[in-house]
Protein backbone atom coordinates (compact mmCIF):
# COMPACT_ATOMS: atom_id res chain seq x y z
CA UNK A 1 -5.05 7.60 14.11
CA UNK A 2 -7.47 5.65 15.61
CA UNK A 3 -5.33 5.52 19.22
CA UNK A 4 -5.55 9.25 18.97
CA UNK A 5 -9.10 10.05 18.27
CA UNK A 6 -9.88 7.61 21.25
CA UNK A 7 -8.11 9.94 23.33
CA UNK A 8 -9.75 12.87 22.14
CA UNK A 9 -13.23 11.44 22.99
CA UNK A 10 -12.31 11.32 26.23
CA UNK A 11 -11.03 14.60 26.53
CA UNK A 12 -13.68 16.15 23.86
CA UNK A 13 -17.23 14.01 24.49
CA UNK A 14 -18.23 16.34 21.97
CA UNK A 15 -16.07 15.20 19.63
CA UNK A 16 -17.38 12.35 17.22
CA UNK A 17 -15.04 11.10 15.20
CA UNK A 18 -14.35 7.29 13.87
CA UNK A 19 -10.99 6.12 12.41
CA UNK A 20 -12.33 3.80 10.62
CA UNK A 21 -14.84 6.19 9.16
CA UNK A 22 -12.42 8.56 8.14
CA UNK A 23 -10.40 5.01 6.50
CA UNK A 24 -13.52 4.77 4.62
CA UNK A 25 -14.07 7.70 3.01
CA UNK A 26 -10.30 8.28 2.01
CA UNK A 27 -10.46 4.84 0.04
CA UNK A 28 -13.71 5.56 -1.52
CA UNK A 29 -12.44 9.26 -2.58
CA UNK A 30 -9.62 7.92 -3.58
CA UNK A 31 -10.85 4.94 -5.24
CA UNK A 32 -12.91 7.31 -7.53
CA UNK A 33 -11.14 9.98 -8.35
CA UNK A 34 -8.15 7.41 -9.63
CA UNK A 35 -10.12 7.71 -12.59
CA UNK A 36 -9.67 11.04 -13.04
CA UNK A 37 -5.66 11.21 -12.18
CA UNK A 38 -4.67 10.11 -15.64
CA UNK A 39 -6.22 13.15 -16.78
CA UNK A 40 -5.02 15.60 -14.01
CA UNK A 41 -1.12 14.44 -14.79
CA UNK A 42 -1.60 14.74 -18.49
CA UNK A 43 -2.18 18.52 -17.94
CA UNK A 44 0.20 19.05 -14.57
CA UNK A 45 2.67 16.24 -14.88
CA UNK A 46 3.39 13.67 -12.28
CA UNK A 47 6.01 16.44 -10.44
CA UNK A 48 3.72 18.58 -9.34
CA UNK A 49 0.92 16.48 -9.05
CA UNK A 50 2.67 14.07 -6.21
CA UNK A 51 3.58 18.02 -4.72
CA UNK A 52 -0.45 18.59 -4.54
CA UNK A 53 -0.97 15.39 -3.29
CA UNK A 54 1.78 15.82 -0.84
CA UNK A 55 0.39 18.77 0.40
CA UNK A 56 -2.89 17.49 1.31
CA UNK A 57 -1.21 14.77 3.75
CA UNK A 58 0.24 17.56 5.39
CA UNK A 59 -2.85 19.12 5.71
CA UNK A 60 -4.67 15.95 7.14
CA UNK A 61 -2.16 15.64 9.55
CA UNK A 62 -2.13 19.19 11.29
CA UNK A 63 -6.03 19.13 11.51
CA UNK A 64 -5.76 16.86 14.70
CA UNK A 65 -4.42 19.37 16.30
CA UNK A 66 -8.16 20.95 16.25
CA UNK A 67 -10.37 18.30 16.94
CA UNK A 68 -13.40 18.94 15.31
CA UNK A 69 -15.47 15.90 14.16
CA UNK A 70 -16.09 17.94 10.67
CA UNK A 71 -12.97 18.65 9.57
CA UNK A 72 -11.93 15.00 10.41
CA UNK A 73 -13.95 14.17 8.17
CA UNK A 74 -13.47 16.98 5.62
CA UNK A 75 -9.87 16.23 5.87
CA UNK A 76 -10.56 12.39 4.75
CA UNK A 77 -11.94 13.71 1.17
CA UNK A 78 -9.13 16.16 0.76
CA UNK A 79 -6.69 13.28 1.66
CA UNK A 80 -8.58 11.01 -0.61
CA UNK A 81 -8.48 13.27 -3.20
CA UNK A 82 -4.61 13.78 -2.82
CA UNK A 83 -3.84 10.19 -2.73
CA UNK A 84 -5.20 9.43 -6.11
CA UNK A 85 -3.06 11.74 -7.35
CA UNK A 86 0.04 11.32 -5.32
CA UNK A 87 0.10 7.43 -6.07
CA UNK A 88 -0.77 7.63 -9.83
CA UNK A 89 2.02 10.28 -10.00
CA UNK A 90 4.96 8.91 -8.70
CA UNK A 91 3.96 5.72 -10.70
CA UNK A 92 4.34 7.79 -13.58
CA UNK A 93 7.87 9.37 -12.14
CA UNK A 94 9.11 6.02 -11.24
CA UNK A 95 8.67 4.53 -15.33
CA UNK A 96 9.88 8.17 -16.62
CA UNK A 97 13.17 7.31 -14.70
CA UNK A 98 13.47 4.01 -15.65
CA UNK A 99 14.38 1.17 -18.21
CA UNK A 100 14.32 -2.23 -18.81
CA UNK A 101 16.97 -2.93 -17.15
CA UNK A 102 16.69 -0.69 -14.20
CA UNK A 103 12.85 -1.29 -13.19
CA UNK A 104 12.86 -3.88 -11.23
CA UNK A 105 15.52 -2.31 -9.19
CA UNK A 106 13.74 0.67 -8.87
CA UNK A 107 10.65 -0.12 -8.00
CA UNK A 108 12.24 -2.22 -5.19
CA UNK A 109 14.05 0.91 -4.10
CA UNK A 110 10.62 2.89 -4.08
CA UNK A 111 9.01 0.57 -1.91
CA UNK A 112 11.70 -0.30 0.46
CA UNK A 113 11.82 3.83 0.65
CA UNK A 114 7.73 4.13 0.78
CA UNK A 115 7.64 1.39 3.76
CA UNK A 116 10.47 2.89 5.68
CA UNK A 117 7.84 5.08 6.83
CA UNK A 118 6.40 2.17 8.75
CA UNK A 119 9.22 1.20 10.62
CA UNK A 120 10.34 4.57 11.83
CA UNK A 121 6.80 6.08 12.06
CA UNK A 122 5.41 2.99 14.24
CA UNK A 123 8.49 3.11 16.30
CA UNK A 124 8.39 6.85 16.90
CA UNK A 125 4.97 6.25 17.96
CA UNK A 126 5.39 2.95 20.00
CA UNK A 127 8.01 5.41 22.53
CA UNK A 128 5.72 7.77 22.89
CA UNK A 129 2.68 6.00 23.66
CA UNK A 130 4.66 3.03 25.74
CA UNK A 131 2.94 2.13 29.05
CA UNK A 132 0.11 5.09 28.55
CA UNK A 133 -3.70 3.86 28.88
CA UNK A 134 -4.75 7.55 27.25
CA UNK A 135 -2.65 9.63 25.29
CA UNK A 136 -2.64 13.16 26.37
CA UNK A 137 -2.85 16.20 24.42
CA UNK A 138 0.92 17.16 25.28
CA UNK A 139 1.81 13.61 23.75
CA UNK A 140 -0.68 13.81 20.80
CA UNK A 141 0.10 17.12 19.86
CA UNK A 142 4.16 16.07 19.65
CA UNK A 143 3.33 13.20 17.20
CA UNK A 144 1.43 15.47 15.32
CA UNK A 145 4.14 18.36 15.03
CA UNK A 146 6.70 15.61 14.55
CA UNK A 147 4.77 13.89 11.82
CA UNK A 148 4.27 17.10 10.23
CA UNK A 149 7.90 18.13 9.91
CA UNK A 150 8.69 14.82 8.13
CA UNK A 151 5.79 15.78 6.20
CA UNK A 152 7.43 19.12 5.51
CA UNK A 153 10.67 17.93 4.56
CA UNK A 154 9.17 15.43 1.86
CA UNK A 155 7.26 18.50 0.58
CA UNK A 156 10.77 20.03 -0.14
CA UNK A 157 12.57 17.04 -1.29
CA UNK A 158 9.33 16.94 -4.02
CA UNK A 159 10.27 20.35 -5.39
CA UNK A 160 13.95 19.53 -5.64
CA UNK A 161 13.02 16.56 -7.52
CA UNK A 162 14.18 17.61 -11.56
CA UNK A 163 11.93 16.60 -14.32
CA UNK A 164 11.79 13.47 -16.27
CA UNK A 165 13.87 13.69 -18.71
CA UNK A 166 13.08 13.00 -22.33
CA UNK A 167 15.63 10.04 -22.73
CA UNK A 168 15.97 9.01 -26.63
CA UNK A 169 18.13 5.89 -25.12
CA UNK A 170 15.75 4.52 -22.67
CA UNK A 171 14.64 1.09 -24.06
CA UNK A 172 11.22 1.75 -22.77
CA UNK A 173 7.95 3.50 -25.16
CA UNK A 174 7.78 7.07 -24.27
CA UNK A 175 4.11 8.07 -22.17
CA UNK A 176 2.24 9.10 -25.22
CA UNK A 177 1.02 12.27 -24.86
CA UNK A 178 -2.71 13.14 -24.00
CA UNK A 179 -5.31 15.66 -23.51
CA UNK A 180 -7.19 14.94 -20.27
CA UNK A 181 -10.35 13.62 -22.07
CA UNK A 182 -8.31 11.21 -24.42
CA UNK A 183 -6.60 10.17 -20.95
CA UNK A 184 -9.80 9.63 -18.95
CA UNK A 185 -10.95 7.10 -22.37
CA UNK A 186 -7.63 5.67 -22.38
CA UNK A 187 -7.52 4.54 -18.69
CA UNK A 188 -11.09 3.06 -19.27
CA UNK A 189 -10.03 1.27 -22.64
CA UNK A 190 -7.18 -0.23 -21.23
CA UNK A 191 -9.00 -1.32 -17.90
CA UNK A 192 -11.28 -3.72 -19.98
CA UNK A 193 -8.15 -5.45 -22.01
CA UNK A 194 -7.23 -8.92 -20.75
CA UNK A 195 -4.10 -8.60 -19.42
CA UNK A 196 -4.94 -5.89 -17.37
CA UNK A 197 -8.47 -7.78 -16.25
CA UNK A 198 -6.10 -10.46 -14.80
CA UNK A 199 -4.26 -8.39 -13.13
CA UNK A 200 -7.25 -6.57 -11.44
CA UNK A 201 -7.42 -10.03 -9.61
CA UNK A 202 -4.01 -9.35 -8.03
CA UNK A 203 -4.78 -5.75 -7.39
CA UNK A 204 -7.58 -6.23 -5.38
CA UNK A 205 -6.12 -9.41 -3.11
CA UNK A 206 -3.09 -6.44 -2.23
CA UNK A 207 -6.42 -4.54 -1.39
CA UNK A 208 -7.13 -6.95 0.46
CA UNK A 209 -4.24 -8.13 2.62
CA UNK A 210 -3.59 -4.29 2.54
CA UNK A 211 -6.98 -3.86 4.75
CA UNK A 212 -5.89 -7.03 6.83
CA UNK A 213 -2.27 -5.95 7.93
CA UNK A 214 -3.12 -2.37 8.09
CA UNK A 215 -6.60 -2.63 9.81
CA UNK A 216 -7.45 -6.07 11.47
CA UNK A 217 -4.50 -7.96 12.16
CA UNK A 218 -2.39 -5.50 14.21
CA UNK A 219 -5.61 -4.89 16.98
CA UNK A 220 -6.86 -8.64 16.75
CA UNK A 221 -2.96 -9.05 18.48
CA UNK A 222 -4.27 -5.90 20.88
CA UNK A 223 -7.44 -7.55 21.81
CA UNK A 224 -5.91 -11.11 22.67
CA UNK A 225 -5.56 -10.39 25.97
CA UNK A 226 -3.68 -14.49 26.35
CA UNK A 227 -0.68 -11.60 25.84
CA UNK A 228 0.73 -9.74 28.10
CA UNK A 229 0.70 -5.93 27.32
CA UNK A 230 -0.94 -6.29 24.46
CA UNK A 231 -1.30 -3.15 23.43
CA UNK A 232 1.81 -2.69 23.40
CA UNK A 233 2.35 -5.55 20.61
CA UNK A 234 0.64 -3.48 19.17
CA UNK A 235 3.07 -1.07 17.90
CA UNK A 236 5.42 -4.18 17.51
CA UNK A 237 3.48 -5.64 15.02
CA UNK A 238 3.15 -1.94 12.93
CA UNK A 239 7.09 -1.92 13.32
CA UNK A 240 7.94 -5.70 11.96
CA UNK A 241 4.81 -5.21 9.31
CA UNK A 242 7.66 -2.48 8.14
CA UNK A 243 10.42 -4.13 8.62
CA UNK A 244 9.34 -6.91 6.18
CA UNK A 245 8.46 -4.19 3.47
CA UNK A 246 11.89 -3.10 3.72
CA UNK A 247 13.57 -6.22 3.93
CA UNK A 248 11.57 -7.39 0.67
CA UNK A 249 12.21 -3.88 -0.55
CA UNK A 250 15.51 -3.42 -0.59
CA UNK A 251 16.42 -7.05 -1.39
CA UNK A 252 14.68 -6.31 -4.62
CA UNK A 253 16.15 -3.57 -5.27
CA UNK A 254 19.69 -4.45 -4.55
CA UNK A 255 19.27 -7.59 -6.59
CA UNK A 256 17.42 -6.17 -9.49
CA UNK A 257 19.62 -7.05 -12.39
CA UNK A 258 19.34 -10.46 -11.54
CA UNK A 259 15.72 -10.50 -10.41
CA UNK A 260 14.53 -8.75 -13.78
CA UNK A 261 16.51 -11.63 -15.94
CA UNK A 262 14.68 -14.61 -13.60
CA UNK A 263 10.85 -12.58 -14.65
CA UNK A 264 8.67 -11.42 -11.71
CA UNK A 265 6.97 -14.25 -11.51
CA UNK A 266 9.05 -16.07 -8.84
CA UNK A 267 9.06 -13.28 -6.32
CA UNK A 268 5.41 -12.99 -6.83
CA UNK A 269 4.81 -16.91 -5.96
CA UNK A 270 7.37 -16.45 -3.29
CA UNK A 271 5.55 -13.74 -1.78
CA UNK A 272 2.59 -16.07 -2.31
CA UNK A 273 4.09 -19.34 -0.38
CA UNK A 274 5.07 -16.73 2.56
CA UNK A 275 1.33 -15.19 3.13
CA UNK A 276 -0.28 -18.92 3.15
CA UNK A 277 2.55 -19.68 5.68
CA UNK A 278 1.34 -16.59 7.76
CA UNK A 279 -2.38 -17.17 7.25
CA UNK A 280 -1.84 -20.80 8.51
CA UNK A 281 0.19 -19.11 11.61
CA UNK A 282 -2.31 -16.44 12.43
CA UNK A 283 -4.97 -19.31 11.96
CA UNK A 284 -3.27 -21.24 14.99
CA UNK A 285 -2.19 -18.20 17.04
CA UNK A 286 -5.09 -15.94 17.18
CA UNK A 287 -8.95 -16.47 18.46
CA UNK A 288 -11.62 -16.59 16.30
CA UNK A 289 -13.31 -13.42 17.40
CA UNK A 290 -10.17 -11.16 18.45
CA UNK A 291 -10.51 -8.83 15.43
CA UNK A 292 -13.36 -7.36 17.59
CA UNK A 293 -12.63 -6.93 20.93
CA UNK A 294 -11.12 -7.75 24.00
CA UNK A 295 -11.14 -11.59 24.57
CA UNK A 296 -10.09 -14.27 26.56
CA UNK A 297 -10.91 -17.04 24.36
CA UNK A 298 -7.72 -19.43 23.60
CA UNK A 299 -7.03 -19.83 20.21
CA UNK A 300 -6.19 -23.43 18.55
CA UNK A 301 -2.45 -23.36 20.02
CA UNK A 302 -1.33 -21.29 23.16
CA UNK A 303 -1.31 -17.90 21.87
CA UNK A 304 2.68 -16.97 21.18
CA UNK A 305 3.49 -13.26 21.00
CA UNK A 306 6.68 -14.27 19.34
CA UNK A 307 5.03 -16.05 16.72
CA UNK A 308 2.27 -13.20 16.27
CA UNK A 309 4.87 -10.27 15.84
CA UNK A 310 6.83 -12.88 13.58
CA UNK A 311 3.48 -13.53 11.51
CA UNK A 312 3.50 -9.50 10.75
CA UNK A 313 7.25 -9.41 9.68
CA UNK A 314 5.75 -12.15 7.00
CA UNK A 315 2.39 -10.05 6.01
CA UNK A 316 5.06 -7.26 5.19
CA UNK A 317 7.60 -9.67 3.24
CA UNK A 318 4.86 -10.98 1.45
CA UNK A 319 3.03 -7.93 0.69
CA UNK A 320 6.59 -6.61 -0.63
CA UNK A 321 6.91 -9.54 -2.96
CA UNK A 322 3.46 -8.57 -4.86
CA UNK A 323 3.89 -4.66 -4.90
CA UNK A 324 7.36 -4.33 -6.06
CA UNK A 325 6.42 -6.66 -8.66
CA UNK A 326 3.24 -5.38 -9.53
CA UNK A 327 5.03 -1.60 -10.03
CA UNK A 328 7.57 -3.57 -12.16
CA UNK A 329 5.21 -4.93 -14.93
CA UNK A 330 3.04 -1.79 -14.89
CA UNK A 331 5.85 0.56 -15.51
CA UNK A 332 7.94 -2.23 -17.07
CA UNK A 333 4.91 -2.92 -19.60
CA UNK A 334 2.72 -0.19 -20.01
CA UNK A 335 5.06 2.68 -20.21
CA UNK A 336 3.41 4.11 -22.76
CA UNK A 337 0.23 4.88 -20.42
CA UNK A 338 1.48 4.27 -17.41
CA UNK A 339 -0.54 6.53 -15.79
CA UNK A 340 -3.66 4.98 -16.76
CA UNK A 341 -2.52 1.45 -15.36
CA UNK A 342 -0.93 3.02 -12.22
CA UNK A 343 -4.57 4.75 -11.78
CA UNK A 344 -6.09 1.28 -12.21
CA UNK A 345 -4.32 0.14 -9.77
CA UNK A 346 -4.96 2.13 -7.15
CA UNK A 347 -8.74 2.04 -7.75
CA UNK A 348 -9.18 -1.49 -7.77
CA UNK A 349 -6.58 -1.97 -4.78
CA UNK A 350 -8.54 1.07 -2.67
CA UNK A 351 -12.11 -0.60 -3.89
CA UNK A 352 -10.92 -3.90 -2.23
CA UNK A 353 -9.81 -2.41 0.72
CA UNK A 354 -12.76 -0.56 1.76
CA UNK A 355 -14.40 -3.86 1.12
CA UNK A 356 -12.24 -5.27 3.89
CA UNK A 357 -12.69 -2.63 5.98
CA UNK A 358 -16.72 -3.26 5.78
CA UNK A 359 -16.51 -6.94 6.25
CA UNK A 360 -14.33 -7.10 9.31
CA UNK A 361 -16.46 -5.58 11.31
CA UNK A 362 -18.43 -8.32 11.63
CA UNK A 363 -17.20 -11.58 9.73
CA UNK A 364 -14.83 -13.41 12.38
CA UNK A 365 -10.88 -14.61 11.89
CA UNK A 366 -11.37 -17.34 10.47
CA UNK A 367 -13.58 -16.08 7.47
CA UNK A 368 -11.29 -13.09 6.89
CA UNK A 369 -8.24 -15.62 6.51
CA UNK A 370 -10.35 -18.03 3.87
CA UNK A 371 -11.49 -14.87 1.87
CA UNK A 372 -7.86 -13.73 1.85
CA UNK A 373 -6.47 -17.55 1.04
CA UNK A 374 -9.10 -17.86 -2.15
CA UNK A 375 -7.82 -14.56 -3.49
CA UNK A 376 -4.21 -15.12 -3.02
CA UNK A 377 -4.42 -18.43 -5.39
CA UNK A 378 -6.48 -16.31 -7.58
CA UNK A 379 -4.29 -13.20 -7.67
CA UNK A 380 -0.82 -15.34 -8.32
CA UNK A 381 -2.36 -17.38 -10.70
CA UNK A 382 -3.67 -14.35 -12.71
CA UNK A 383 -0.03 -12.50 -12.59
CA UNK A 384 1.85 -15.52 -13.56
CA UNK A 385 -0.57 -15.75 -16.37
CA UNK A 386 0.39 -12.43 -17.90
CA UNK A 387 4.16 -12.41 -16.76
CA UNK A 388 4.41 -15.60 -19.19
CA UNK A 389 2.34 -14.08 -21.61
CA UNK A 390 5.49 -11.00 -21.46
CA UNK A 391 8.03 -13.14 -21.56
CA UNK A 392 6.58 -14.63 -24.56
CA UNK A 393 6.51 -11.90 -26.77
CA UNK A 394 9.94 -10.54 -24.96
CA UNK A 395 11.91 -13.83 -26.50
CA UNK A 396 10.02 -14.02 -29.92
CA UNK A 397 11.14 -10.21 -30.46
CA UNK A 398 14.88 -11.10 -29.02
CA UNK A 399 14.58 -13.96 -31.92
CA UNK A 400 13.51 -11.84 -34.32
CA UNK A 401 16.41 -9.09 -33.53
CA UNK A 402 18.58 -11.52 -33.92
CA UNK A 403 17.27 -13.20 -37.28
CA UNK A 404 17.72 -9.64 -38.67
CA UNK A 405 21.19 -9.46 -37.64
């Protein structure tokens, strides 16, 4: 987005648009109205509200193909307002459709499925722009029409999608059901519980690192100029950011029988070890003011391209680790208002990464890495606190089956 609207103003001086104003107000439209999705799904249900919320993607997409600094911008809250929905929706969907046994492994499926996106939308993209200084409106307009076919055909998949089903086997407490006041109290009732306070800790570091990899670390590798065509890494580092939400994904996923009997909590320190590893990496790699703009300053070790595109195949991995988990306990946990915690979520992830967003404008590398280092320890620790806390009560009620038997 932001490559294109560059090339707009060129074309358009008229035009006035900011990507990163538009990044803004999505997460602080969305980051609201979360609070309000609980209640919109307890009076739509979470089919057709991820079909609402589906639709208003598609509708942010096709308004670059008339530039008008307005409906950017209008766009943004309409997006915002589709996202809360969208995400708090399929969260729902995804613990409808699932059991104790099977959400692990679904929720890795999901995201390796969700992140696929990144890999063949950042490669699509990478072709197209390849060797091109300023994208022209020939070139824009075929991402756009591309990007809004795929947008198309997940509109249709969405309205082939059947219903939950009302399973009387499913292991799991069945979403109770609410009026959309009770679910707006409900959401705020269970935000303030412990558990889910320490969780809020790991919600908003993935806010956090969410803002890094998606907003500052793929254009600090663009501004090193120590690269050659780095702009081009660009694109690279988009495509191996996916490729490591995949990989993480999928593995997940495949392995989810076996996953869900070692607890989440070992993926989610795993996924911890391998974004200290990167932070250390980026640390060496990168100069101290390259989130900002063009630069020749050397950073602590001769700037490696390798090692930069490998340092965003380990922000997604990581970043995979924490989310699949995270949808695992929430669905996993609080089935019965899942809604309400998948809303939560959201709002405290989207909160923390407009935060980002505002600070790395002007707090250097270095800073952004110790911010994002404190809040890793904190957000593991907090996770691990309440995955132990589950497992707890999971083998105390297995030992009290089985003194009944």
């Amino acid at each position: 987005m932001k490559t294109i609207i560059d090339s707009i103003q060129q074309d358009d001086p008229d035009f006035e648009g900011d990507g990163y104003v538009s990044l803004s107000i999505i997460y602080a439209v969305m980051s609201i109205l979360n609070w309000a999705a609980p209640s919109v799904i307890s009076v739509i249900g979470p089919n057709f509200a991820m079909l609402i919320g589906g639709v208003t993607y598609l509708l942010f997409i096709m308004s670059f193909l008339i530039p008008r600094t307005w409906l950017l911008y209008l766009a943004s809250v309409i997006i915002g307002c589709g996202a809360a929905v969208i995400w708090t929706g399929q969260g729902n969907y995804l613990t409808l459709n699932s059991t104790q046994a099977t959400v692990s492994r679904n929720s890795g499926i999901f995201w390796a499925m969700l992140q696929f996106s990144l890999f063949i939308g950042n490669l699509f993209v990478y072709f197209q722009f390849q060797g091109k200084e300023r994208i022209e409106e020939s070139t824009r307009n075929l991402v756009i029409w591309v990007l809004s076919g795929i947008a198309i055909a997940g509109l249709v998949v969405m309205i082939l999608l059947p219903r939950p089903k009302k399973n009387t086997e499913t292991d799991m407490p069945a979403e109770r059901q609410q009026g959309p006041i009770e679910a707006l109290r409900g959401a705020v009732k269970l935000f303030f519980t412990r558990d889910m306070l320490l969780l809020t800790i790991t919600f908003f570091y993935t806010g956090l690192e969410l803002g890094f990899f998606s907003g500052v670390y793929s254009p600090s590798i663009g501004f090193t100029k120590q690269f050659d065509n780095s702009k081009e890494l660009v694109g690279l580092s988009g495509i191996f950011i996916g490729v490591g939400e995949v990989l993480g994904g999928a593995a997940f996923g495949i392995l989810g029988a076996k996953t869900i009997k070692w607890g989440r909590d070992p993926i989610v320190i795993g996924g911890f070890l391998v974004h200290v590893v990167s932070f250390f990496l980026i640390f060496l790699n990168l100069p101290n003011n390259s989130p900002f703009k063009d630069t020749m300053d050397t950073a602590i070790i001769t700037s490696s391209k390798e090692l930069a595109i490998f340092c965003s195949f380990l922000l997604g991995l990581g970043d995979s680790c924490f989310n699949t988990q995270i949808y695992s306990i929430l669905a996993g946990v609080y089935s019965e208002n899942s809604s309400s915690a998948f809303a939560i979520f959201k709002f405290t992830q989207s909160v923390a990464a407009a935060i980002c967003f505002g600070y790395s404008t002007a707090l250097i590398l270095y800073g952004q890495l110790a911010i994002l280092l404190v809040f890793a320890i904190l957000g593991t620790a907090s996770f691990v606190i309440v995955e132990w806390k589950v497992k707890k009560q999971a083998l105390a009620q297995d030992s009290a089956g089985e003194e009944k038997k």
